[in-house]
C-alpha atoms as a PDB file:
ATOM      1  CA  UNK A   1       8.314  -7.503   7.781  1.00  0.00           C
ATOM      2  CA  UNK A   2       7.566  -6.313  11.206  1.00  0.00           C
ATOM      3  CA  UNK A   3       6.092  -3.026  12.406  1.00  0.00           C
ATOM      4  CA  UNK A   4       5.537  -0.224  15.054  1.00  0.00           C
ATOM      5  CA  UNK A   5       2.250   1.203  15.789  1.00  0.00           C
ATOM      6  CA  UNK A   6       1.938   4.671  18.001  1.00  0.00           C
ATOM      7  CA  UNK A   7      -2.037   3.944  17.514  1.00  0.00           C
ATOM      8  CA  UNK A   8      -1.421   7.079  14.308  1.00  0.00           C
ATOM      9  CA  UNK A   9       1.294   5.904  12.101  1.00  0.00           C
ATOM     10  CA  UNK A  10       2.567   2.720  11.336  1.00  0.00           C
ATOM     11  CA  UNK A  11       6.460   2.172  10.389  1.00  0.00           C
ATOM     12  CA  UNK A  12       8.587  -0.807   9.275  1.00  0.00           C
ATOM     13  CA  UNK A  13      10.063  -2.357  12.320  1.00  0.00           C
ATOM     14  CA  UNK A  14      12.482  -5.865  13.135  1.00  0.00           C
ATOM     15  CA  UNK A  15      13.880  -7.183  15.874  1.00  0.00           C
ATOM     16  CA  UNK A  16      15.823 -10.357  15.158  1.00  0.00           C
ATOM     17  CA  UNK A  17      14.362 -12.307  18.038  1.00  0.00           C
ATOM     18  CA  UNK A  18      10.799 -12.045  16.982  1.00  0.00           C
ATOM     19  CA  UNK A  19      10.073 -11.717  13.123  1.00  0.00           C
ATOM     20  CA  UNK A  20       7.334 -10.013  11.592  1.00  0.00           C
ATOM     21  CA  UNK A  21       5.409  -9.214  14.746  1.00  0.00           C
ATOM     22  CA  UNK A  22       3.128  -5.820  15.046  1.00  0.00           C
ATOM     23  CA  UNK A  23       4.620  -4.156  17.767  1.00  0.00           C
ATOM     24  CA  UNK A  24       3.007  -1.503  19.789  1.00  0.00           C
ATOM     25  CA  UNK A  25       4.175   1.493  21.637  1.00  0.00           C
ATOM     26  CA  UNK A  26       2.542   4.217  23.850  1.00  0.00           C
ATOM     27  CA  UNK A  27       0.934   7.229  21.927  1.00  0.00           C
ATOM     28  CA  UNK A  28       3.228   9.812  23.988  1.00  0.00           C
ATOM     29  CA  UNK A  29       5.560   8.465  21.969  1.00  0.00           C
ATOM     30  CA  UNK A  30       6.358  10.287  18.428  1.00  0.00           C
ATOM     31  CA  UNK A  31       7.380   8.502  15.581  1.00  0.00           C
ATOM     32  CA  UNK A  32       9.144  10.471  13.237  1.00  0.00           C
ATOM     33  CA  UNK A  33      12.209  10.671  12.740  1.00  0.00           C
ATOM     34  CA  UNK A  34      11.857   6.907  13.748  1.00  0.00           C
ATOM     35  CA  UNK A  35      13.612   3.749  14.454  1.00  0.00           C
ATOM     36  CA  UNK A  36      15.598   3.139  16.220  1.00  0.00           C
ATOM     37  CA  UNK A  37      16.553   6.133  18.456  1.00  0.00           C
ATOM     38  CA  UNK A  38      13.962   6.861  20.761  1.00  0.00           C
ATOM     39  CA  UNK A  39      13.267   5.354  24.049  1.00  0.00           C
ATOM     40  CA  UNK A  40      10.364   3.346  23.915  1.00  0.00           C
ATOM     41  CA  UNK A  41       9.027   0.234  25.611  1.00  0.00           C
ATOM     42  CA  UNK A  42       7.741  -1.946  22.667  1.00  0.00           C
ATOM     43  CA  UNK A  43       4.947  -4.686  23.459  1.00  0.00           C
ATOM     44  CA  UNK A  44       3.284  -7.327  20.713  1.00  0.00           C
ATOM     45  CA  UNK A  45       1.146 -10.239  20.715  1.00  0.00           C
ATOM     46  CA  UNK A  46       3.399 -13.161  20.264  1.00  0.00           C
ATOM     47  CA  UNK A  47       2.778 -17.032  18.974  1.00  0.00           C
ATOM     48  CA  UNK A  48       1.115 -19.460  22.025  1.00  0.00           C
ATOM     49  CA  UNK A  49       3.336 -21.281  24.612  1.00  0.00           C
ATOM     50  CA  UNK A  50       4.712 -24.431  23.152  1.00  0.00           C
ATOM     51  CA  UNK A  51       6.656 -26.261  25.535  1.00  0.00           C
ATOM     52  CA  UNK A  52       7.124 -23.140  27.741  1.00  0.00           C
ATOM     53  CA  UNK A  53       9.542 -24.318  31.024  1.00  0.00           C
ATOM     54  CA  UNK A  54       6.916 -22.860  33.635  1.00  0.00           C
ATOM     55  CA  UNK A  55       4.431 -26.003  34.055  1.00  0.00           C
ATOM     56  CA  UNK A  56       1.634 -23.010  34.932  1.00  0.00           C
ATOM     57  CA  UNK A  57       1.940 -22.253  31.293  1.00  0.00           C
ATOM     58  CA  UNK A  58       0.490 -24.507  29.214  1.00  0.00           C
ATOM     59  CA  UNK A  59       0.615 -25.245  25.614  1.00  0.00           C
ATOM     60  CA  UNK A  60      -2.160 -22.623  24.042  1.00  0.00           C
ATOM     61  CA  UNK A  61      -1.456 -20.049  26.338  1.00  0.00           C
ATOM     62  CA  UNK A  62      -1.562 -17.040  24.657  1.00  0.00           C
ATOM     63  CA  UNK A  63       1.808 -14.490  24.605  1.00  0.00           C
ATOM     64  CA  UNK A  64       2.435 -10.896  25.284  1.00  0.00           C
ATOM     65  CA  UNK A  65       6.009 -10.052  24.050  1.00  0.00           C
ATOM     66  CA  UNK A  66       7.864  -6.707  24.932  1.00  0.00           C
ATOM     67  CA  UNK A  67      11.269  -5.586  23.751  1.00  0.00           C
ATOM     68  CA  UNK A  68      13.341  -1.911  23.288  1.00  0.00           C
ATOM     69  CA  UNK A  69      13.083  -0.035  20.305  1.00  0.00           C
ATOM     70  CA  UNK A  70      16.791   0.771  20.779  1.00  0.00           C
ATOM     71  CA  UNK A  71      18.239  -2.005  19.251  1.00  0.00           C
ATOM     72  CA  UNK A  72      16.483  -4.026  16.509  1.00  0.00           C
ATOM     73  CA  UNK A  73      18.524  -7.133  18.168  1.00  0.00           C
ATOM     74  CA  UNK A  74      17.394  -6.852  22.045  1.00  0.00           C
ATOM     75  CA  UNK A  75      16.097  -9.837  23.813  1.00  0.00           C
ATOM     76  CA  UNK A  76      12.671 -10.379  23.901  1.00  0.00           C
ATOM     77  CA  UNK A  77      10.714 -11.035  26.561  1.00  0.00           C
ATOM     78  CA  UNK A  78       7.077 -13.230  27.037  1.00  0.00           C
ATOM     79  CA  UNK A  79       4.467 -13.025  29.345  1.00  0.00           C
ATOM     80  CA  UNK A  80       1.541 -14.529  30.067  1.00  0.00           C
ATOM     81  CA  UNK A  81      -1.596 -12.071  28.887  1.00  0.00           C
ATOM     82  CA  UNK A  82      -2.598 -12.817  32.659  1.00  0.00           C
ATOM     83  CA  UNK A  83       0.891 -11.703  33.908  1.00  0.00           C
ATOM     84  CA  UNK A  84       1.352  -8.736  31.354  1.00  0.00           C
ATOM     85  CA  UNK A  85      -2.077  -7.604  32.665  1.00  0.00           C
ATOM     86  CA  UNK A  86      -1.554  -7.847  36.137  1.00  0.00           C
ATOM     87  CA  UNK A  87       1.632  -5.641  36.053  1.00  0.00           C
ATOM     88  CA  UNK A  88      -0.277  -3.541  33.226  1.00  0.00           C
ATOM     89  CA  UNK A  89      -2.753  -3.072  36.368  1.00  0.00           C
ATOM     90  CA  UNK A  90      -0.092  -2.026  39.040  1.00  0.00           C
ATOM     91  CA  UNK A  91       1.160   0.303  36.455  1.00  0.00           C
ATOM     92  CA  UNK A  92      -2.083   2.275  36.846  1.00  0.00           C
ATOM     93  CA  UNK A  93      -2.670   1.654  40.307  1.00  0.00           C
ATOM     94  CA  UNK A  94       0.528   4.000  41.101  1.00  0.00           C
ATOM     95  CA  UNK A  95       2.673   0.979  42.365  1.00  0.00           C
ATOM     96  CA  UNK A  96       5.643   1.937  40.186  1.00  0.00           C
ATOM     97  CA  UNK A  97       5.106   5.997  40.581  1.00  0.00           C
ATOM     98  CA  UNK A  98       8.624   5.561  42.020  1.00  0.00           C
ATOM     99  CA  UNK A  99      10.407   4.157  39.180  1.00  0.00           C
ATOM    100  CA  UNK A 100       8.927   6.814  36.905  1.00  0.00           C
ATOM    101  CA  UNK A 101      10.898   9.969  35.065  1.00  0.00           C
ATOM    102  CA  UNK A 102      10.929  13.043  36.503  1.00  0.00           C
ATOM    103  CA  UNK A 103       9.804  16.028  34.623  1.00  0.00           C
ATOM    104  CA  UNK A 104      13.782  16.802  34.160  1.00  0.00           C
ATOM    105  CA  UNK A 105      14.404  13.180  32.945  1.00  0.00           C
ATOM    106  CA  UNK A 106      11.408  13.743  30.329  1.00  0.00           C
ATOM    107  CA  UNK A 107      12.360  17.363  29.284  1.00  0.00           C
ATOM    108  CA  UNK A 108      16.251  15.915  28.775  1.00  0.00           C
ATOM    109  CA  UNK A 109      14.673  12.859  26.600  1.00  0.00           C
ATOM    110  CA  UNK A 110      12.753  15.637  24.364  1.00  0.00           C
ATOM    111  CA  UNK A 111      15.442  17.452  24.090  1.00  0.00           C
ATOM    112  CA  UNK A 112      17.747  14.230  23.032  1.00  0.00           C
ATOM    113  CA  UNK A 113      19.708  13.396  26.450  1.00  0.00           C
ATOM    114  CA  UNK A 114      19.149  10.155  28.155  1.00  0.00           C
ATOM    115  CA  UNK A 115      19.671  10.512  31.901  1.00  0.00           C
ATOM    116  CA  UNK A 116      22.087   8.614  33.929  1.00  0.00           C
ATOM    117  CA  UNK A 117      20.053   8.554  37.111  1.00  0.00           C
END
């Protein structure tokens, strides 16, 4: 069985596409009540590239795998640890400070509302 880490508790956690993995989520994020409501970007190490289409990734390469909490069924997607950490670095670098919530967006997710906008 699979599971979701905050970095303080630990809860049982699936997602169809990628059994049994440890998935991680940020710490701003609560976790109780849990699963699978709340709006959180999940991330896991996944198995190596086998036969991965990209000829850049080779067999061996290890996986980063992110999904949604959302839905115990959403796609999952893999990354490169190279890639994952290169966007992981533009992430704190401010290059997405314009897809971000606003403070309205995060008080309306607190308070249970997802926003439209």
């Amino acid at each position: 069985m699979g599971s979701i880490c905050n970095g303080k508790v630990t809860v049982p956690f699936e997602n169809a596409n990628a059994l049994g993995r440890s998935w991680r989520k940020a710490s701003r994020t609560d976790l109780g009540p849990m699963i699978p409501d709340e709006d959180c970007v999940l991330v896991a190490a996944g198995p190596d590239a086998e036969g991965h289409p990209h000829p850049k990734v080779l067999d061996g390469t290890r996986m980063i795998e992110v999904t949604d909490s959302k839905d115990p069924a959403a796609p999952v997607l893999a990354f490169t640890r190279v890639e994952f950490t290169k966007f992981a670095e533009g992430i704190k670098a401010g290059e997405f400070d314009d897809l971000m919530a606003t403070d309205a967006d995060l008080e309306g997710a607190e308070a249970g509302a997802v926003s439209a906008a």
